[in-house]
Protein backbone atom coordinates (compact mmCIF):
# COMPACT_ATOMS: atom_id res chain seq x y z
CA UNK A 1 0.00 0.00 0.00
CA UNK A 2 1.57 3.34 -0.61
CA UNK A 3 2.53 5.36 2.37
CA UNK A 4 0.66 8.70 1.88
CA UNK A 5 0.08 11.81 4.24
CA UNK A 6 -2.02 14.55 3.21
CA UNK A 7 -0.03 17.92 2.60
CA UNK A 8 -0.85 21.60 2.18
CA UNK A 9 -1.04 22.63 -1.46
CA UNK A 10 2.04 24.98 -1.33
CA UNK A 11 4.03 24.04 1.78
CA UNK A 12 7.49 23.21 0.71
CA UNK A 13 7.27 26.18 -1.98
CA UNK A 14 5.74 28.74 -0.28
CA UNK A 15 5.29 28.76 3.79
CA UNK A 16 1.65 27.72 4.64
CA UNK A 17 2.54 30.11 7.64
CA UNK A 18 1.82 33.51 6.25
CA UNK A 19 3.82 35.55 9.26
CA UNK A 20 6.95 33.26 8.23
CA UNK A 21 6.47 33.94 4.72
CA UNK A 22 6.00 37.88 5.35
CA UNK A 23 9.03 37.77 8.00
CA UNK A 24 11.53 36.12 5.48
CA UNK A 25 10.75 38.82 2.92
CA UNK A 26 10.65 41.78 4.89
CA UNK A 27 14.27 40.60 6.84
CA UNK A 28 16.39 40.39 3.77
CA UNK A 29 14.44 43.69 2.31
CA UNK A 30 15.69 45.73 5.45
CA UNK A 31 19.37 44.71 4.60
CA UNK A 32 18.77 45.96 1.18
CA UNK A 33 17.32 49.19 1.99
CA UNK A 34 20.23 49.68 4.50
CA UNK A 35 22.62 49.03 1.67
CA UNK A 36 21.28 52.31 0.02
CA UNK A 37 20.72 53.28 -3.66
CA UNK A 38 23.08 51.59 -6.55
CA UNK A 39 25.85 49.63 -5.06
CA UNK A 40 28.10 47.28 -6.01
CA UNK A 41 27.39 43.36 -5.95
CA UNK A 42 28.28 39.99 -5.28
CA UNK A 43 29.66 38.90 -8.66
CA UNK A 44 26.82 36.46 -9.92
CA UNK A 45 24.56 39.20 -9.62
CA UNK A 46 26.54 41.97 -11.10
CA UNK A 47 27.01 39.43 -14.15
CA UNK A 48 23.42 39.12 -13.77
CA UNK A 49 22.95 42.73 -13.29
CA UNK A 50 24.84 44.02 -16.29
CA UNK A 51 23.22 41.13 -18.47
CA UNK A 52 19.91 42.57 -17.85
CA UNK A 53 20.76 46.01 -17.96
CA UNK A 54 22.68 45.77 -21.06
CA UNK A 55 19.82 44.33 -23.21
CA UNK A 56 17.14 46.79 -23.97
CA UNK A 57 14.30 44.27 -24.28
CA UNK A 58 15.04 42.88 -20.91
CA UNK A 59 15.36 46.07 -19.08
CA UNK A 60 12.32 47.37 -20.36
CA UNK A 61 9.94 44.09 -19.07
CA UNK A 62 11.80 44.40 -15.68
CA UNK A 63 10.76 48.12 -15.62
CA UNK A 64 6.95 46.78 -16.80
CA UNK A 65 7.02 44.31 -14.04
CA UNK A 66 7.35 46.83 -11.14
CA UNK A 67 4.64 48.74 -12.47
CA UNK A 68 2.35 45.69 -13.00
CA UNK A 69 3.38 43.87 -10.12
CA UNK A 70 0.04 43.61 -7.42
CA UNK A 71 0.07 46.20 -4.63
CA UNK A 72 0.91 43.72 -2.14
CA UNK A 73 4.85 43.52 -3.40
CA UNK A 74 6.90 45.23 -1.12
CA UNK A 75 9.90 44.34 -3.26
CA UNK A 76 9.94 48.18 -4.73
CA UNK A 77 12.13 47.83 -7.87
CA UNK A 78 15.27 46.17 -9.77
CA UNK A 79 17.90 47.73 -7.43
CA UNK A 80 16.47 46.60 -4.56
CA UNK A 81 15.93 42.60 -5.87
CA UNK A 82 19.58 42.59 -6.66
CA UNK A 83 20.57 43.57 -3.10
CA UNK A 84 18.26 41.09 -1.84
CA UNK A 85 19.88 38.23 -4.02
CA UNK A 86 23.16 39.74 -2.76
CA UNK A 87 22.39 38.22 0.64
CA UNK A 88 20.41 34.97 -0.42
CA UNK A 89 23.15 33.66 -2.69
CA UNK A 90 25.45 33.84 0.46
CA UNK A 91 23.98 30.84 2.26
CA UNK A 92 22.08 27.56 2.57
CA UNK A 93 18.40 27.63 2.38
CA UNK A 94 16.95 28.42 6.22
CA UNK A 95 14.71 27.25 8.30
CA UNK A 96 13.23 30.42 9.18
CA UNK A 97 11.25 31.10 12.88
CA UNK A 98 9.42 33.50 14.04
CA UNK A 99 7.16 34.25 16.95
CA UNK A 100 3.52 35.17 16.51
CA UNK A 101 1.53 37.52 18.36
CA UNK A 102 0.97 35.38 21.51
CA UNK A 103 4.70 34.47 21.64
CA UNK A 104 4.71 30.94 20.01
CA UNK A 105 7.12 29.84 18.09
CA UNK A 106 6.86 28.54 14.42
CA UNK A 107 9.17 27.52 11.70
CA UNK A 108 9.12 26.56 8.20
CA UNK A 109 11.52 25.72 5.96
CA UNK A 110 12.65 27.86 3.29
CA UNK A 111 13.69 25.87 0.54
CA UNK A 112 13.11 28.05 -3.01
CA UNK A 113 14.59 31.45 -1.33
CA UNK A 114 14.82 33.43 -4.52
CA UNK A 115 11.51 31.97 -5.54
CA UNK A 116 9.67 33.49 -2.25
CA UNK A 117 10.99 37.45 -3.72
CA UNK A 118 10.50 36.56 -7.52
CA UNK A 119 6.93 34.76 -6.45
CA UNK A 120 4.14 38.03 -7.09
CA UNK A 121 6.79 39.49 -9.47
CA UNK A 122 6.45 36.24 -11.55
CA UNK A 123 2.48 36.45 -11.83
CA UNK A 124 2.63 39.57 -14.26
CA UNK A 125 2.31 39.56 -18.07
CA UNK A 126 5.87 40.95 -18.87
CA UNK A 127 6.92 38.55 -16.75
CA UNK A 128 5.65 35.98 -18.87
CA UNK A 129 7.38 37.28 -21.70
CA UNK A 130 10.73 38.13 -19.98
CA UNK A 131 10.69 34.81 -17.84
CA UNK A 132 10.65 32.65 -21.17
CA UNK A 133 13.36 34.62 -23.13
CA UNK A 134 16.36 32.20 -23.77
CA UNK A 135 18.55 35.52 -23.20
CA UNK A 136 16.91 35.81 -20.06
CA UNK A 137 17.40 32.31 -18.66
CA UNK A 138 20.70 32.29 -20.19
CA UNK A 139 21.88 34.80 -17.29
CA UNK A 140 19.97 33.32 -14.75
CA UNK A 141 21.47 29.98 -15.01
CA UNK A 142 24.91 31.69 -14.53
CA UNK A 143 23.46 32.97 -11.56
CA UNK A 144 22.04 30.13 -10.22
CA UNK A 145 25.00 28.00 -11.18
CA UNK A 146 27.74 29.90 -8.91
CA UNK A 147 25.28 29.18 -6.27
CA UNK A 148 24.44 25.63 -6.84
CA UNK A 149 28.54 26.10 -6.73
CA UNK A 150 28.68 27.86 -3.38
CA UNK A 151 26.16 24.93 -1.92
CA UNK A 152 28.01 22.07 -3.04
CA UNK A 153 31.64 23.32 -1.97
CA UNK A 154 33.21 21.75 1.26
CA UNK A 155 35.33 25.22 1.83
CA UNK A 156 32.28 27.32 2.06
CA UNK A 157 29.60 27.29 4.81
CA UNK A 158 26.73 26.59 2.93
CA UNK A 159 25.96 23.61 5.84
CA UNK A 160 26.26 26.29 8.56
CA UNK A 161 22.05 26.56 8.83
CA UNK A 162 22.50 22.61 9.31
CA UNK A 163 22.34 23.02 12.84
CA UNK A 164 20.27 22.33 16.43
CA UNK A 165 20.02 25.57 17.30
CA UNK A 166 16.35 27.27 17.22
CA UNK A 167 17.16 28.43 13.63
CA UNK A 168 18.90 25.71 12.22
CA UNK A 169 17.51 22.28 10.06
CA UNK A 170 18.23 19.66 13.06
CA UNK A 171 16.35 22.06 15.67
CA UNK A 172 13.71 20.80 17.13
CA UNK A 173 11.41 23.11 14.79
CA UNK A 174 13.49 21.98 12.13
CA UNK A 175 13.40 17.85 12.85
CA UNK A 176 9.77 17.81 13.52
CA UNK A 177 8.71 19.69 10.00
CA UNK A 178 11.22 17.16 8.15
CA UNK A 179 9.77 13.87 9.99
CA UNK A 180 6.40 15.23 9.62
CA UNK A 181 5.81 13.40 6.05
CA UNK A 182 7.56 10.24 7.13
CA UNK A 183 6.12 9.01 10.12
CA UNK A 184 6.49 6.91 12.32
CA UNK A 185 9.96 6.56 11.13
CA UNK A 186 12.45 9.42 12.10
CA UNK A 187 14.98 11.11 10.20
CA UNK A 188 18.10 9.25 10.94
CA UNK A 189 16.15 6.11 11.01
CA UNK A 190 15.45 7.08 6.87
CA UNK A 191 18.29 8.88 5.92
CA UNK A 192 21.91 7.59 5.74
CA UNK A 193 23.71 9.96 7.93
CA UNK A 194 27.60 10.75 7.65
CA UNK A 195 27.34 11.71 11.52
CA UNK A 196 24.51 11.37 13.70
CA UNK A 197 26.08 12.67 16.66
CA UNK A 198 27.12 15.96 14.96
CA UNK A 199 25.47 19.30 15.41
CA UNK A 200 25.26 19.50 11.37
CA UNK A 201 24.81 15.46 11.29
CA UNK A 202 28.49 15.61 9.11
CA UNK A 203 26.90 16.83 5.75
CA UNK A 204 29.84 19.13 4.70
CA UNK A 205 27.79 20.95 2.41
CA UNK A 206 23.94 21.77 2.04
CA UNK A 207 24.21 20.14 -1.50
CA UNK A 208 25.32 16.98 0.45
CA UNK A 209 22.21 17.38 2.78
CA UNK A 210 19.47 18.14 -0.36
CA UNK A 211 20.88 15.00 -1.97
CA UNK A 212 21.38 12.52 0.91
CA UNK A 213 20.77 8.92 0.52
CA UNK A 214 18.60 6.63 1.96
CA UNK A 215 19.29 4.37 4.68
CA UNK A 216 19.05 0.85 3.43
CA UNK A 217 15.77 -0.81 4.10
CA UNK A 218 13.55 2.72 4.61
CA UNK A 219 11.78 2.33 1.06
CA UNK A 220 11.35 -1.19 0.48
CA UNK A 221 10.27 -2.18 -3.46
CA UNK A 222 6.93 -4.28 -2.54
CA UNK A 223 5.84 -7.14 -4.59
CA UNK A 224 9.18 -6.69 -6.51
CA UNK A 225 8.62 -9.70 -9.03
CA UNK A 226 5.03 -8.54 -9.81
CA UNK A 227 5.88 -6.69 -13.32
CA UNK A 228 2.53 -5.47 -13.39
CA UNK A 229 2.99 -2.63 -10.48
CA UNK A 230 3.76 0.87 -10.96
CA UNK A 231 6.01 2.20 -8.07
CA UNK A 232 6.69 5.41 -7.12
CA UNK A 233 9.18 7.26 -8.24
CA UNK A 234 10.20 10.17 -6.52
CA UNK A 235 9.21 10.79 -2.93
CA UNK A 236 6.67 13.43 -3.68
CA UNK A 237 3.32 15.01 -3.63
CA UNK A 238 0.57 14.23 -6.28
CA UNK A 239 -0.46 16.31 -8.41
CA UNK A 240 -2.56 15.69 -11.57
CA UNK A 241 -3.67 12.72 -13.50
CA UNK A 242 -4.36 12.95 -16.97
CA UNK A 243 -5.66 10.94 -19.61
CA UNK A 244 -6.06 10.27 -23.17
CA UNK A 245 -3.10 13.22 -23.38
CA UNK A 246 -2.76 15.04 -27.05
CA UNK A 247 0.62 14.98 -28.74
CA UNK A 248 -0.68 18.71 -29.44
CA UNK A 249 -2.13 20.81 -27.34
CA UNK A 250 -2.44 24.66 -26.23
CA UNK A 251 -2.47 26.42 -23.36
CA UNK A 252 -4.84 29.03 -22.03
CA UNK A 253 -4.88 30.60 -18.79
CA UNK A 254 -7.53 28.41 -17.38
CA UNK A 255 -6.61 25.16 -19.59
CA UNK A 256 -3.48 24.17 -18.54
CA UNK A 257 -3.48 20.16 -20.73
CA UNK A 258 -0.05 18.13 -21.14
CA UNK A 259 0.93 18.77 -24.62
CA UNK A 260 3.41 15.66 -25.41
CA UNK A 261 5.45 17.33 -28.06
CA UNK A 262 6.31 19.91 -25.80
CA UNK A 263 7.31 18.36 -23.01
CA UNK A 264 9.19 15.86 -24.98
CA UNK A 265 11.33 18.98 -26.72
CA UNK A 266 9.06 18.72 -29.65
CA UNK A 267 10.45 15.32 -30.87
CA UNK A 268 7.47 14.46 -33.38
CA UNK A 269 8.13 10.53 -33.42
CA UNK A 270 7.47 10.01 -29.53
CA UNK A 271 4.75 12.69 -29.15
CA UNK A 272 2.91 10.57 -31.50
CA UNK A 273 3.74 7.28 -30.01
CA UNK A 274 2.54 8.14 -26.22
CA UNK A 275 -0.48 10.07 -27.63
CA UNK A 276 -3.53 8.76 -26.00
CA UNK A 277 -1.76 8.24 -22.65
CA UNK A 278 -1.78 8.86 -19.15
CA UNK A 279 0.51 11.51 -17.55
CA UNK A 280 0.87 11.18 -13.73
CA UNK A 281 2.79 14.20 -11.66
CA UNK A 282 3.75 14.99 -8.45
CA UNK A 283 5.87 17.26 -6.49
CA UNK A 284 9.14 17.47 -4.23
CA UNK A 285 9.03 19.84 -1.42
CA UNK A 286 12.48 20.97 -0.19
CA UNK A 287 12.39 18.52 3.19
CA UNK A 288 11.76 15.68 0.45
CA UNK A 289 14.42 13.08 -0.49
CA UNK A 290 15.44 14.29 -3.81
CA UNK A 291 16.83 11.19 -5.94
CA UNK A 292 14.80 9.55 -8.40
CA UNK A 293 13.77 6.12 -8.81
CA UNK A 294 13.19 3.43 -11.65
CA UNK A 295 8.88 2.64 -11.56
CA UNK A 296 9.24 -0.09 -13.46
CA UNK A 297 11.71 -3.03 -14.16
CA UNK A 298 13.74 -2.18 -17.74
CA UNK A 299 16.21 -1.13 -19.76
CA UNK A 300 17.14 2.71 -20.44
CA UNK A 301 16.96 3.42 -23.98
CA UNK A 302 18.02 6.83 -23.74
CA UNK A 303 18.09 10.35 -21.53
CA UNK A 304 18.11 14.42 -22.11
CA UNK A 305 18.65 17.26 -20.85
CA UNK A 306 16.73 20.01 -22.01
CA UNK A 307 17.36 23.45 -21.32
CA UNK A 308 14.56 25.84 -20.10
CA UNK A 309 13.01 28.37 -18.25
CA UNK A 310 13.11 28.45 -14.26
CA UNK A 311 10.81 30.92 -13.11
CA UNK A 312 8.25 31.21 -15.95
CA UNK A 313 4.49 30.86 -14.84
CA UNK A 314 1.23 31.41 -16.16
CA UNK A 315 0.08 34.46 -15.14
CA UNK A 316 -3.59 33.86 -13.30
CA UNK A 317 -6.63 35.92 -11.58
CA UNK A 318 -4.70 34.73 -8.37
CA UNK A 319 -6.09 31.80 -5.96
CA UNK A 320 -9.25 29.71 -6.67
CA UNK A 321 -11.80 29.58 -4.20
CA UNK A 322 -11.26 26.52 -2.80
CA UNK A 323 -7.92 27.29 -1.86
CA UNK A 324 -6.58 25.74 0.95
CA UNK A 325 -3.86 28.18 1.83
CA UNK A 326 -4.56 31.84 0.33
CA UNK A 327 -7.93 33.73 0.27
CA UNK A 328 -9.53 33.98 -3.11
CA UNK A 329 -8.01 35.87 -5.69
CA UNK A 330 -4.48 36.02 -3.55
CA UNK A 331 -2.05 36.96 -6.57
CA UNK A 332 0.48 34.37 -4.39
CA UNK A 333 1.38 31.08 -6.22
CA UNK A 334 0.59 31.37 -9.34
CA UNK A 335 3.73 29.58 -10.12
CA UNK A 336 3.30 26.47 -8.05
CA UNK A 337 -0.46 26.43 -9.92
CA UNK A 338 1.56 26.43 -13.30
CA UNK A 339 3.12 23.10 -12.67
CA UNK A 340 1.85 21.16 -15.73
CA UNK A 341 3.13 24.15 -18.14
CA UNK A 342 6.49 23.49 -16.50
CA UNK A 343 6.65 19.99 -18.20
CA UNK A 344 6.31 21.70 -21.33
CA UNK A 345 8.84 25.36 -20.53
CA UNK A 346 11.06 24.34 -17.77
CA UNK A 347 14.72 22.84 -17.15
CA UNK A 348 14.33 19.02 -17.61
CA UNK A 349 15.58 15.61 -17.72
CA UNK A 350 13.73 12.85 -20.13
CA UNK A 351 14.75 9.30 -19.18
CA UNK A 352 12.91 6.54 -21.37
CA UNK A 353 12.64 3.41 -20.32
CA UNK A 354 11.36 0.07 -22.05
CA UNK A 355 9.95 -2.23 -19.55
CA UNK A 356 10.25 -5.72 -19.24
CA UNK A 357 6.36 -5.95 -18.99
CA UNK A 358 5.39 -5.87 -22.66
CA UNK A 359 1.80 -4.66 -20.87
CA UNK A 360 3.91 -1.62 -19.56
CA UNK A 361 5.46 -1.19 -23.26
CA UNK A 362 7.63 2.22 -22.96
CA UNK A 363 7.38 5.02 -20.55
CA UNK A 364 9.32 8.79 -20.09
CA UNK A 365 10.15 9.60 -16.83
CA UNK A 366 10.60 13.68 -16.76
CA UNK A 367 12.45 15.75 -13.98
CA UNK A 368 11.84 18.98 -13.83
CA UNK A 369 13.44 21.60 -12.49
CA UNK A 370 11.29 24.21 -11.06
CA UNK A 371 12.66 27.99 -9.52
CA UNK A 372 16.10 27.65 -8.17
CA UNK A 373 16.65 24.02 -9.57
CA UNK A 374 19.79 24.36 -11.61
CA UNK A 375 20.84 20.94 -11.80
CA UNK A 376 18.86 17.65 -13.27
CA UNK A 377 21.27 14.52 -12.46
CA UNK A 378 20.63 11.80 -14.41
CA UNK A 379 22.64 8.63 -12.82
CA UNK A 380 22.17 5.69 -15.56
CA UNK A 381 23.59 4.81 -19.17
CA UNK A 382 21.42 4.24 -22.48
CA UNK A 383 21.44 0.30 -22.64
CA UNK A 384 21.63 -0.35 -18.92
CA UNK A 385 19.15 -2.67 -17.31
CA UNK A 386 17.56 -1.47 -14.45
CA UNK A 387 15.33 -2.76 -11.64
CA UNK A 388 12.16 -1.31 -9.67
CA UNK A 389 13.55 0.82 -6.78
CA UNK A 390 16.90 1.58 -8.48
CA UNK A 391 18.36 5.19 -8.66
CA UNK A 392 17.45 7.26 -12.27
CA UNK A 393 19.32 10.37 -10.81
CA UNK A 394 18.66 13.33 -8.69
CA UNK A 395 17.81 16.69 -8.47
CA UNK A 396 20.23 19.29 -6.94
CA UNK A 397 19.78 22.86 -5.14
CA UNK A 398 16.00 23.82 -4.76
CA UNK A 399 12.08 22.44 -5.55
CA UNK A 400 11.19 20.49 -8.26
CA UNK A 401 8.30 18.66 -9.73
CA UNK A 402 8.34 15.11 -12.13
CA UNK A 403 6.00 13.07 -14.61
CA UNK A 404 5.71 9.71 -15.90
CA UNK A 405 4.40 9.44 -19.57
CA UNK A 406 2.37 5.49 -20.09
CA UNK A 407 1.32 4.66 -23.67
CA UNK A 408 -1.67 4.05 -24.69
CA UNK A 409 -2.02 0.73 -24.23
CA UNK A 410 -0.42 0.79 -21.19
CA UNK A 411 -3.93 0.60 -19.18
CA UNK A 412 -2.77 1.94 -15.58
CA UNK A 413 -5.16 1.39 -12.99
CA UNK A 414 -4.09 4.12 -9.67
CA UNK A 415 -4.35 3.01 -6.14
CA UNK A 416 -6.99 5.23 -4.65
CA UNK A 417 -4.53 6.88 -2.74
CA UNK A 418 -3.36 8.52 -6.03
CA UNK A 419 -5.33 11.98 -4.99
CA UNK A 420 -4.45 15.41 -5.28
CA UNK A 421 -2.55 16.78 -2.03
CA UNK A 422 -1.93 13.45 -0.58
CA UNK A 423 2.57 12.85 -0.37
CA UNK A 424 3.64 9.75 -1.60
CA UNK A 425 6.75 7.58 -0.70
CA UNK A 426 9.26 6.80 -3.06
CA UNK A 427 8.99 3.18 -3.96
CA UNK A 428 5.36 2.86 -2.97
CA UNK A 429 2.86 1.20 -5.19
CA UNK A 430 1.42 3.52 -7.22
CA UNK A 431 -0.51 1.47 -9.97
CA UNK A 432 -0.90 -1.67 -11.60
CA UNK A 433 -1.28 -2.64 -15.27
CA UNK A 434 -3.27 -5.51 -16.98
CA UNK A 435 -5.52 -8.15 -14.71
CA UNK A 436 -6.59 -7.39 -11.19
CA UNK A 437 -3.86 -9.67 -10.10
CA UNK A 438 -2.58 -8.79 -5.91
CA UNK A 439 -5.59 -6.17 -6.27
CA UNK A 440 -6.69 -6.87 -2.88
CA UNK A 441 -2.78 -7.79 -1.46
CA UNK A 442 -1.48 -4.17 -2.55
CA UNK A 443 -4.97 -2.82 -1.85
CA UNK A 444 -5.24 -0.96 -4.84
């Protein structure tokens, strides 16, 4: 049966805790404002500065952002951002705490830090069209590159918010939000850790942390020599179903379909072979476990890597009304609500796999990097054989979402657990093909 808690529709991306999420803006906006007027930079963002400056096009969306931008922003113009990314790009991603009007104290982590100050900015129409430019994206990769660089290097202190104080990732804030979606068990019962008796748990780096491994045993493969099960692949919150997918399709800002040739970088022979399919997603918050794993027992027949966008949205008429986090028509998230357009616009790895179950036939398994994701890892080789529960690869530095792409013919039944909101284990049965065989053993 697949483990599954239920989770709040943002958490992970943006606080569910408003006060946190105003708190962390408004802290590194006061060090900006202190800084003054036009100063000088870290260099990633004077590169990134200078890029955008220096291209007439650009410059001009950034100005029609500000000015388009809801009233709620308090992130008052280009100047400012930079001085803001100025002190983000100089640590880890916190776990931020603050104390509410009766004195409790709450904490959240902070995983997407740039995404929380580019999140209302990103829900404007020349944002659209800047966020999409390859110009654009060009310059923010460099950017988010010599970070990804800064978290993954041993002589920097990216691991110094990996700590037990009241601040810090192994606090006891910070332990109870991570073991919160993988109950009973407890985090150094799941995770292997370099150190358990350390105050950072030995990760050297927070790239080391984002990307640790499982302890052997926590995610069993169930049923591993039934070929008819789907198993999860990526430790993750669901998303969307979707069937009978078009190779072609359009998007309109309340239509947001799976259009196969675009998520598959417009390759015309494989949009037309999964048409008629089933696309399942889900989501990885930044407490998740981040590496991916085979569904399915068979052999890779090839990978990509496709370059794309990272903070390109739809922009929407804000929050539905059956929003379980912001009140309706909260301009907040419209990001997070674009997540099936990022299959299609976004940084990505495509792994396909031929399984061993001719039922099965061949699926696509897509990573995708969402916000500060600057890294897709892909682990295996075209022509290796793999088995259910093995590693595909990882993601590196920030959130990120995935899909899996069936065939037609591949008639995937979901276990009812397969509902919006509800977080998923990695390994856990998530389907079954053909009869009804172990329907009532794997209680699907």
């Amino acid at each position: 049966m697949p483990h599954q808690t239920s989770y709040q529709k943002y958490g992970g991306w943006l606080p569910t805790s408003h006060e946190i999420h105003r708190s962390f803006v408004e802290k590194h906006l006061k060090v900006a404002v202190l800084r003054g007027g036009p100063t000088a930079h870290i260099a990633a963002v004077e590169e990134f500065k200078n890029a955008i400056k220096n291209d007439a096009t650009m410059k001009d969306l950034f100005d029609q952002i500000f000015l388009q931008v809801s009233a709620i922003n308090t992130v008052p113009n280009f100047e400012t951002l930079l001085s803001m990314l100025d002190t983000i790009l100089q640590s880890g991603p916190p776990f931020h705490v603050v104390r509410d009007s009766e004195g409790k104290v709450t904490g959240e982590p902070i995983g997407v830090p740039i995404y929380l100050i580019f999140d209302l900015l990103s829900n404007t129409a020349a944002a659209y069209d800047l966020f999409r430019l390859p110009c654009f994206n060009a310059a923010m990769k460099k950017l988010l590159d010599s970070w990804g660089s800064f978290l993954s290097d041993p002589e920097r202190d990216s691991n110094a918010v990996l700590n037990t104080g009241p601040e810090g990732w192994f606090g006891q804030t910070g332990v109870i939000t991570m073991e919160e979606k993988i109950h009973p068990l407890k985090f150094n019962d799941t995770y292997a850790i370099p150190d358990p008796n350390a105050d950072n748990r030995g990760f050297t780096t927070w790239d080391a942390f984002f990307t640790r491994q499982l302890k052997e045993g926590a995610r069993p493969v169930h049923f591993p020599d039934k070929k008819s099960l789907i198993h999860s692949a990526c430790e993750s919150t669901v998303y969307r179903v979707a069937r009978n997918v078009k190779a072609h399709d359009q998007f309109w800002l309340k239509s947001r379909k799976y259009s196969l040739y675009d998520m598959l970088d417009r390759d015309e022979e494989n949009a037309a072979y999964f048409a008629g399919g089933t696309v399942y997603q889900a989501y990885l918050h930044a407490p998740d476990y981040h590496r991916w794993h085979t569904p399915i027992d068979g052999t890779i027949e090839k990978y990509e890597m496709i370059d794309g966008s990272y903070f390109a949205g739809i922009p929407d008429e804000g929050a539905p009304a059956d929003d379980p986090n912001f009140p309706e028509g909260s301009p907040h998230a419209a990001l997070i609500r674009s997540q099936s357009y990022l299959t299609i616009n976004a940084t990505r790895a495509l792994i396909y796999i031929k399984a061993d179950n001719p039922d099965i036939g061949r699926i696509c398994f897509i990573g995708v990097g969402m916000t500060e994701v600057s890294t897709c890892d892909v682990t295996v080789k075209e022509g290796q054989h793999v088995s259910t529960g093995d590693e595909l690869g990882m993601f590196h530095f920030g959130g990120s979402s995935h899909a899996l792409i069936f065939e037609s013919k591949c008639q995937i039944t979901f276990a009812d657990v397969i509902q919006e909101g509800n977080h998923i284990w990695v390994n856990s049965i998530i389907g079954r093909v053909g009869s009804r065989l172990l329907a009532e053993k794997c209680r699907l």
